[in-house]
Structures are given as C-alpha cells and as structure tokens.
C-alpha atoms as a PDB file:
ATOM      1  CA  UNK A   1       0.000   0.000   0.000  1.00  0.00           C
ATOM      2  CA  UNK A   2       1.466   3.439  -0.633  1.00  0.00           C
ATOM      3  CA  UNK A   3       0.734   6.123   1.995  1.00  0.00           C
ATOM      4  CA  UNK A   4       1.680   9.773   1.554  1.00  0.00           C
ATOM      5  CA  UNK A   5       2.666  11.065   4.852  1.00  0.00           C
ATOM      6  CA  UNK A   6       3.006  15.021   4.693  1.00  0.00           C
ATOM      7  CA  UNK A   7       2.637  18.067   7.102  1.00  0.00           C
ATOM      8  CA  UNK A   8      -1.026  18.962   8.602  1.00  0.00           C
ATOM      9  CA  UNK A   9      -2.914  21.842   7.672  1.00  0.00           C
ATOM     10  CA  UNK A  10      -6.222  23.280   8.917  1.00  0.00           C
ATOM     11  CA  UNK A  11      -8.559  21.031   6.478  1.00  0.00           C
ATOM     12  CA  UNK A  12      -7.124  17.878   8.368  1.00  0.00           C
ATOM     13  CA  UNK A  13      -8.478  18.868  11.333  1.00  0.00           C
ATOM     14  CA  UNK A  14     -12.001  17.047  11.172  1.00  0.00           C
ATOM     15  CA  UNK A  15      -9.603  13.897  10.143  1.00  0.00           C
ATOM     16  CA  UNK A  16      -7.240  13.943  13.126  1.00  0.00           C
ATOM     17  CA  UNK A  17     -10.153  14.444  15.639  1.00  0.00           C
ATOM     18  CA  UNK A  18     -12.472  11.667  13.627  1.00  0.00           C
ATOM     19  CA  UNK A  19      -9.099   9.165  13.374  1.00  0.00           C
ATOM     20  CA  UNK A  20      -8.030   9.776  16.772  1.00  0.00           C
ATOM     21  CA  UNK A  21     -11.398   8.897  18.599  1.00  0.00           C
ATOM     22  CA  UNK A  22     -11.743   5.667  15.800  1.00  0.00           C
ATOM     23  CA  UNK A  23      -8.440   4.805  16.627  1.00  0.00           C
ATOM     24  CA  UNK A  24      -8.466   5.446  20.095  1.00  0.00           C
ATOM     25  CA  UNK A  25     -10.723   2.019  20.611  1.00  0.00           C
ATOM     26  CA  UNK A  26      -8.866   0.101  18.556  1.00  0.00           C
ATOM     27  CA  UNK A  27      -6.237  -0.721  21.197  1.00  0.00           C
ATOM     28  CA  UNK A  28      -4.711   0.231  24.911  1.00  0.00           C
ATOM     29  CA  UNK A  29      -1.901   1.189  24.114  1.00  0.00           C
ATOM     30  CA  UNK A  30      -2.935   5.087  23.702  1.00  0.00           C
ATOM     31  CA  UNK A  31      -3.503   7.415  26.080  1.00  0.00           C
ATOM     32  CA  UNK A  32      -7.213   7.654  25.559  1.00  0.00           C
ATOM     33  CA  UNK A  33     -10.036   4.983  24.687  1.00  0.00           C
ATOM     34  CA  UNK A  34     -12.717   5.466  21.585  1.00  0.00           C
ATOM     35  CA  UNK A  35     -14.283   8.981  21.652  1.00  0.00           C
ATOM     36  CA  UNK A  36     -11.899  10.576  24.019  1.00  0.00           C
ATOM     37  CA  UNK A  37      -9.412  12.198  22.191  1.00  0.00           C
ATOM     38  CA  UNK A  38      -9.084  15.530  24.045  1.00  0.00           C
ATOM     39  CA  UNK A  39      -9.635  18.308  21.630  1.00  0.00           C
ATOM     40  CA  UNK A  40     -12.360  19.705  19.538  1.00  0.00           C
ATOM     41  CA  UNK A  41     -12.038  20.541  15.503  1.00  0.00           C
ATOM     42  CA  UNK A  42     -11.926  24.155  16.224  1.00  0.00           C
ATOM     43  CA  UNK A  43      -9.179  23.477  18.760  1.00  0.00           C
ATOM     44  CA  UNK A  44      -7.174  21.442  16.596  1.00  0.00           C
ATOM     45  CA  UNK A  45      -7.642  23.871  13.810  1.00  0.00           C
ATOM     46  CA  UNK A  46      -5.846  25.927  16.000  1.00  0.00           C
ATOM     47  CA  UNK A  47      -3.139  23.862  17.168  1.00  0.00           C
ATOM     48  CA  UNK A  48      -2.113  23.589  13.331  1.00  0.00           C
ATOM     49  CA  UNK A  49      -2.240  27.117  12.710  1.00  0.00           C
ATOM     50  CA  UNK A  50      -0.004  27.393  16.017  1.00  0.00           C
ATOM     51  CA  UNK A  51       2.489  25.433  14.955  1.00  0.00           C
ATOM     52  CA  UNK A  52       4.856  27.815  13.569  1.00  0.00           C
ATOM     53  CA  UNK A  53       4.824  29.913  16.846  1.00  0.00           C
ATOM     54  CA  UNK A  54       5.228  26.478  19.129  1.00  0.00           C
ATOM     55  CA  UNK A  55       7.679  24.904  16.817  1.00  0.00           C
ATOM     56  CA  UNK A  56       5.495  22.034  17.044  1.00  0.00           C
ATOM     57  CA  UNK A  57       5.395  19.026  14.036  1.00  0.00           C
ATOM     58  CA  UNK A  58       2.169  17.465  13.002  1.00  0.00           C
ATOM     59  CA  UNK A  59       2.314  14.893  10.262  1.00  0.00           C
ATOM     60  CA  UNK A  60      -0.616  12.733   8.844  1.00  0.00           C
ATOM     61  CA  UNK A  61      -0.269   9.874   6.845  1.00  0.00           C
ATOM     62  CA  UNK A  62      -3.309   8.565   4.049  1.00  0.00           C
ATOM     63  CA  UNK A  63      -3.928   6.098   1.852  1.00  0.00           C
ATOM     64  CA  UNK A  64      -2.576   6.937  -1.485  1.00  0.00           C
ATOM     65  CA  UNK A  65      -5.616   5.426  -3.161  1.00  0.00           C
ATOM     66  CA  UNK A  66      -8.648   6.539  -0.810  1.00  0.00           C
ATOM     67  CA  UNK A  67      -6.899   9.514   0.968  1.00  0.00           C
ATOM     68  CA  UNK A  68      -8.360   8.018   4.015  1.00  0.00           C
ATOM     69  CA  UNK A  69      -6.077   8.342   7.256  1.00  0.00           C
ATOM     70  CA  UNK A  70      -3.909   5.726   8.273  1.00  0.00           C
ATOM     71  CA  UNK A  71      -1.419   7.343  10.486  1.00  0.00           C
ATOM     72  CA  UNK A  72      -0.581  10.580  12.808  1.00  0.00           C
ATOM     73  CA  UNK A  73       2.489  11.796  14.197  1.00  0.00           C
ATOM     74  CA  UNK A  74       3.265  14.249  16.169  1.00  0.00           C
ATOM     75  CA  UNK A  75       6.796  16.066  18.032  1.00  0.00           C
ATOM     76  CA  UNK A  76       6.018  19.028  20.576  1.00  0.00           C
ATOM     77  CA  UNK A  77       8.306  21.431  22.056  1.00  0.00           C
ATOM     78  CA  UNK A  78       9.140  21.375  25.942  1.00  0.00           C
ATOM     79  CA  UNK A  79       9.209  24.655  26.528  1.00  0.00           C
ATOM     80  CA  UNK A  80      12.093  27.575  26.952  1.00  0.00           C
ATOM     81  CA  UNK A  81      14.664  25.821  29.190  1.00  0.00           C
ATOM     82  CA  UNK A  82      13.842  22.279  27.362  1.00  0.00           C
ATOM     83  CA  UNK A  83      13.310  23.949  24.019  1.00  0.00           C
ATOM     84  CA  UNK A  84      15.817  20.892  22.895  1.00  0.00           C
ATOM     85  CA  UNK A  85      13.260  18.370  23.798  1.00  0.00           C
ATOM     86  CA  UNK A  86      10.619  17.568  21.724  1.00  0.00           C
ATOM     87  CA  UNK A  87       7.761  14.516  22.733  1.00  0.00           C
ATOM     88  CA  UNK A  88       7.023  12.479  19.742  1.00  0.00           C
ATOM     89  CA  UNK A  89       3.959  10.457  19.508  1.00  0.00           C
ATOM     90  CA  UNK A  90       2.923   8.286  16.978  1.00  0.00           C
ATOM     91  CA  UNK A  91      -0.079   6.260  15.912  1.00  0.00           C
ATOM     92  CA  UNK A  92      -1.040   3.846  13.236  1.00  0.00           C
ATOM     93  CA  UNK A  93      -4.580   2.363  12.139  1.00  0.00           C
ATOM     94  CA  UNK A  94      -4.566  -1.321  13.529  1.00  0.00           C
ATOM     95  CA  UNK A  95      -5.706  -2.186  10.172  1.00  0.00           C
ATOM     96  CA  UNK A  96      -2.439  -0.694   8.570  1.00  0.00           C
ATOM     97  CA  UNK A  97       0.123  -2.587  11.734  1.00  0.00           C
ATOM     98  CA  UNK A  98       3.457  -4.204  10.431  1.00  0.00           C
ATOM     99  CA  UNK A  99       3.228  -2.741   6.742  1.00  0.00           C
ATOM    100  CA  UNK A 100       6.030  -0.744   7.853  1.00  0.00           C
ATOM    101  CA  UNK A 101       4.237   2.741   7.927  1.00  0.00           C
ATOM    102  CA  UNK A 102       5.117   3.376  12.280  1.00  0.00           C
ATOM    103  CA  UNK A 103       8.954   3.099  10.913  1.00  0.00           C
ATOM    104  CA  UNK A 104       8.627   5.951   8.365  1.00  0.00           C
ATOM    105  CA  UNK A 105       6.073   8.070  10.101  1.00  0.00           C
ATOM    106  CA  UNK A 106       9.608   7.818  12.684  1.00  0.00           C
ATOM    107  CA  UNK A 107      12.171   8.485  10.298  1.00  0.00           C
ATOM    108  CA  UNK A 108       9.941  11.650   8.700  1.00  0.00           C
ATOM    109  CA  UNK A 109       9.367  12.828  12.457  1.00  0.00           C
ATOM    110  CA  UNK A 110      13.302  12.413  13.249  1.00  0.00           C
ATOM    111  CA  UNK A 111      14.316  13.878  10.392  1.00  0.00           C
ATOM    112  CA  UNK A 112      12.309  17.134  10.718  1.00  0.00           C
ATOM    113  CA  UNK A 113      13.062  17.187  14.507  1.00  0.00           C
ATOM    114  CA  UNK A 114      17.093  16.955  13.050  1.00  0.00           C
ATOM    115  CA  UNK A 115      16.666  19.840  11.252  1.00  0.00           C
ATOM    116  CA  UNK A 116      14.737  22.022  14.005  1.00  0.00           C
ATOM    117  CA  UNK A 117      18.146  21.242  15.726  1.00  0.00           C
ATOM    118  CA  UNK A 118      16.603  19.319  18.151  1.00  0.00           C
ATOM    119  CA  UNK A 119      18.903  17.587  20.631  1.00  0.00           C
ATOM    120  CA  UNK A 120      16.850  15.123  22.112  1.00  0.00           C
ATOM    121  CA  UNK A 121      13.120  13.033  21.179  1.00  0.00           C
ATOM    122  CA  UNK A 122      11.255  11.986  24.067  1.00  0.00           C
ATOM    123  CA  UNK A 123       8.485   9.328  23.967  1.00  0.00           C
ATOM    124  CA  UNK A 124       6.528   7.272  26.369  1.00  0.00           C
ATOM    125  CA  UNK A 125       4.923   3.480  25.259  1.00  0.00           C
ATOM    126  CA  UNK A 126       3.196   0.789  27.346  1.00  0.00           C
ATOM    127  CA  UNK A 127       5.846  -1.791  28.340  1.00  0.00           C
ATOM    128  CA  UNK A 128       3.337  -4.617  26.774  1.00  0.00           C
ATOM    129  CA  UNK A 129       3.547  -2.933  23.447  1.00  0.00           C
ATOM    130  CA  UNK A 130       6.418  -4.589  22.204  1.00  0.00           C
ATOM    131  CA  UNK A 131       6.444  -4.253  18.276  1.00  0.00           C
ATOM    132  CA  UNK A 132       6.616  -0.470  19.507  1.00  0.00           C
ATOM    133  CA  UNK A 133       9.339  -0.652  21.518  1.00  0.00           C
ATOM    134  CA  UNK A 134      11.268  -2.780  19.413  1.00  0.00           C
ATOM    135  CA  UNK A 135      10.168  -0.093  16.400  1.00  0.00           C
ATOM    136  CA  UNK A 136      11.680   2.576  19.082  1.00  0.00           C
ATOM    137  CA  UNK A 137      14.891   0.170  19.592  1.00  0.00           C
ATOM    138  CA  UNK A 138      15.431  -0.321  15.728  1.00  0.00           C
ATOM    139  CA  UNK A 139      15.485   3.850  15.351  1.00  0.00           C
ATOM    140  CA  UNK A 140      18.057   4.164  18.100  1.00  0.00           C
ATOM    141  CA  UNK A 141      15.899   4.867  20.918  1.00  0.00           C
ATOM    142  CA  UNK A 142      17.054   3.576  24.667  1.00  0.00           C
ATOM    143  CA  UNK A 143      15.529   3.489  27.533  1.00  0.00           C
ATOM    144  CA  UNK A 144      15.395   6.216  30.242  1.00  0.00           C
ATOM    145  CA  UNK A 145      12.864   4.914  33.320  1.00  0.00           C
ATOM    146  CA  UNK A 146       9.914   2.637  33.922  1.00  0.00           C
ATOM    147  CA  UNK A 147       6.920   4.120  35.631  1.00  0.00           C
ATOM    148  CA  UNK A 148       5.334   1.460  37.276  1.00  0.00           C
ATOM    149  CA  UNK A 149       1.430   1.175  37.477  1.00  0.00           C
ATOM    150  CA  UNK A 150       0.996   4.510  35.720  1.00  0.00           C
ATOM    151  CA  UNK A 151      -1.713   4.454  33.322  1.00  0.00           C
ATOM    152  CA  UNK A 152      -5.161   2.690  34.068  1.00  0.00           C
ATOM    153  CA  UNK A 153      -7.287   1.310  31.669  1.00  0.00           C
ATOM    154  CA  UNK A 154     -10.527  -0.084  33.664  1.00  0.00           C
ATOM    155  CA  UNK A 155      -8.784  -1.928  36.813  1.00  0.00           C
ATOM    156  CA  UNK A 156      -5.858  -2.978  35.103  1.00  0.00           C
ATOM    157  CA  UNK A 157      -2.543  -0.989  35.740  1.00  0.00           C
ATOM    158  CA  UNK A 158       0.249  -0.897  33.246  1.00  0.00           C
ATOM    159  CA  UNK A 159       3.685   0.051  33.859  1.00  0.00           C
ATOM    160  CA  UNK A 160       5.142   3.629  30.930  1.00  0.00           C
ATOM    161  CA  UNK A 161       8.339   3.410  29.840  1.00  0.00           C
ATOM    162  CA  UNK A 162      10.110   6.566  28.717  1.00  0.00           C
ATOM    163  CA  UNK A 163      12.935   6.255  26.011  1.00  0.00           C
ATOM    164  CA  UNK A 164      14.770   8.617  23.928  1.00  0.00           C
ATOM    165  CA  UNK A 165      16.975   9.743  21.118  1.00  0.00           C
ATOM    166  CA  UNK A 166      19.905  11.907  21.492  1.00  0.00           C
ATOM    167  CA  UNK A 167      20.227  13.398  18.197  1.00  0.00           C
ATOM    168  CA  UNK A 168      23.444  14.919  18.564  1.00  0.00           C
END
C-alpha cells in the first residue's frame, strides 16, 4: 500500500479528531479509549495554525488510493529551558500494523526534529507494546525509566516506559 505522509494543515483537522477517537478504541496502548481524544475541531484547527509559533510538528499519513487516514504523528516542544526536547507520539490504524508505515512516520518525524536542531526526542509506550518498543529500539531509541502502574485502563494498571533519542 502506498501512503503519503506530509505536514497537517487546517482542512485535516475534522480527520485527526475523527481518526483519533476511531483509533483510540482500537487498542490500549494510547492514552485515551474510543471517543476521548481531548480536543475539539476548532481546537485542533488551531493547534495547526499554532504550529509555527510552538515549533510544534504534526504529520498525517493517508492512503494513497482513498486519501483516508492511516497514520498521525506528532513532536512538541518542551518549553524555553527544554526547548531541545521535543515529545514524539505516533499512531497507526490497527488495520495498517506491520506494513512498515510506524517506521517511516519515525524516520519523517526524526528527520524534521534533526533539522529544528533538536537535541533530544522523548516518547513514552506501554511496556506490553512490544512491536513499539522494538520499532523505538530499531530507530536508536534507549531506555530512560519505567513508571510502574501509571496508566489505568478499567482496573488494570500498566507500567510507561520513557525512552529517547539523542540526536546529537
């Protein structure tokens, strides 16, 4: 399948929020569950149009042949003192899993953050998610602390871990 993966603009907006809440109750491992991806359209409208100003990276990935989204990353600046440090986040339709599109959604993401002149990606993944974290592994990310019991889904606990990439 060929996916173009490019940089988000204000007309994606209704995608990201529709894809994220879909997505979100496809699997655990995100943050949020089906329907609870935290923003609105109009808020994610503005995040895009922000993104200059926050030095912020949005990417979205889609079908070649039905434009329909298949993947979403994302890299957001710390703040002034961490203004090296970018989070990364990344997601792929379960659908679309092991067709290699997580491992260049990462390489577009790393590259861009290389040329911000970012030092150092951040990223947190459920330590049962695996084919992540061997994803993470494969693109040079280690391992940086385990946060045990930190995310709930229902009454099950699962342990975070935090990796990252030093990029210089």
């Amino acid at each position: 399948m060929d996916v173009f993966i490019g940089p988000a603009v204000a007309s994606d907006a209704q995608d990201i929020v529709d894809y994220a809440n879909e997505t979100g109750g496809e699997t655990d491992f995100y943050s949020f569950g089906a329907d609870g991806y935290p923003m609105t359209v109009v808020e994610q409208v503005k995040e895009i149009q922000d993104l200059e100003r926050t030095k912020s990276i949005i990417l979205v990935g889609r079908d070649s042949n039905t434009m329909k989204m298949v993947c979403w990353g994302t890299c957001h600046c710390q703040g002034l003192r961490s203004s090296h440090v970018y989070d990364l986040g990344i997601s792929v339709r379960k659908s679309h899993w092991s067709r290699g599109i997580g491992s260049l959604m990462m390489n577009m993401l790393i590259e861009t953050c290389r040329l911000k002149g970012v030092k150092k990606i951040s990223l947190t993944v459920t330590a049962d998610n695996s084919k992540a974290i061997g994803l993470y592994e494969r693109k040079g990310f280690v391992f940086e602390g385990r946060r045990v019991r930190h995310s709930r889904i229902g009454d099950e606990f699962k342990d975070i871990i935090d990796m990252a990439l030093f990029l210089e």
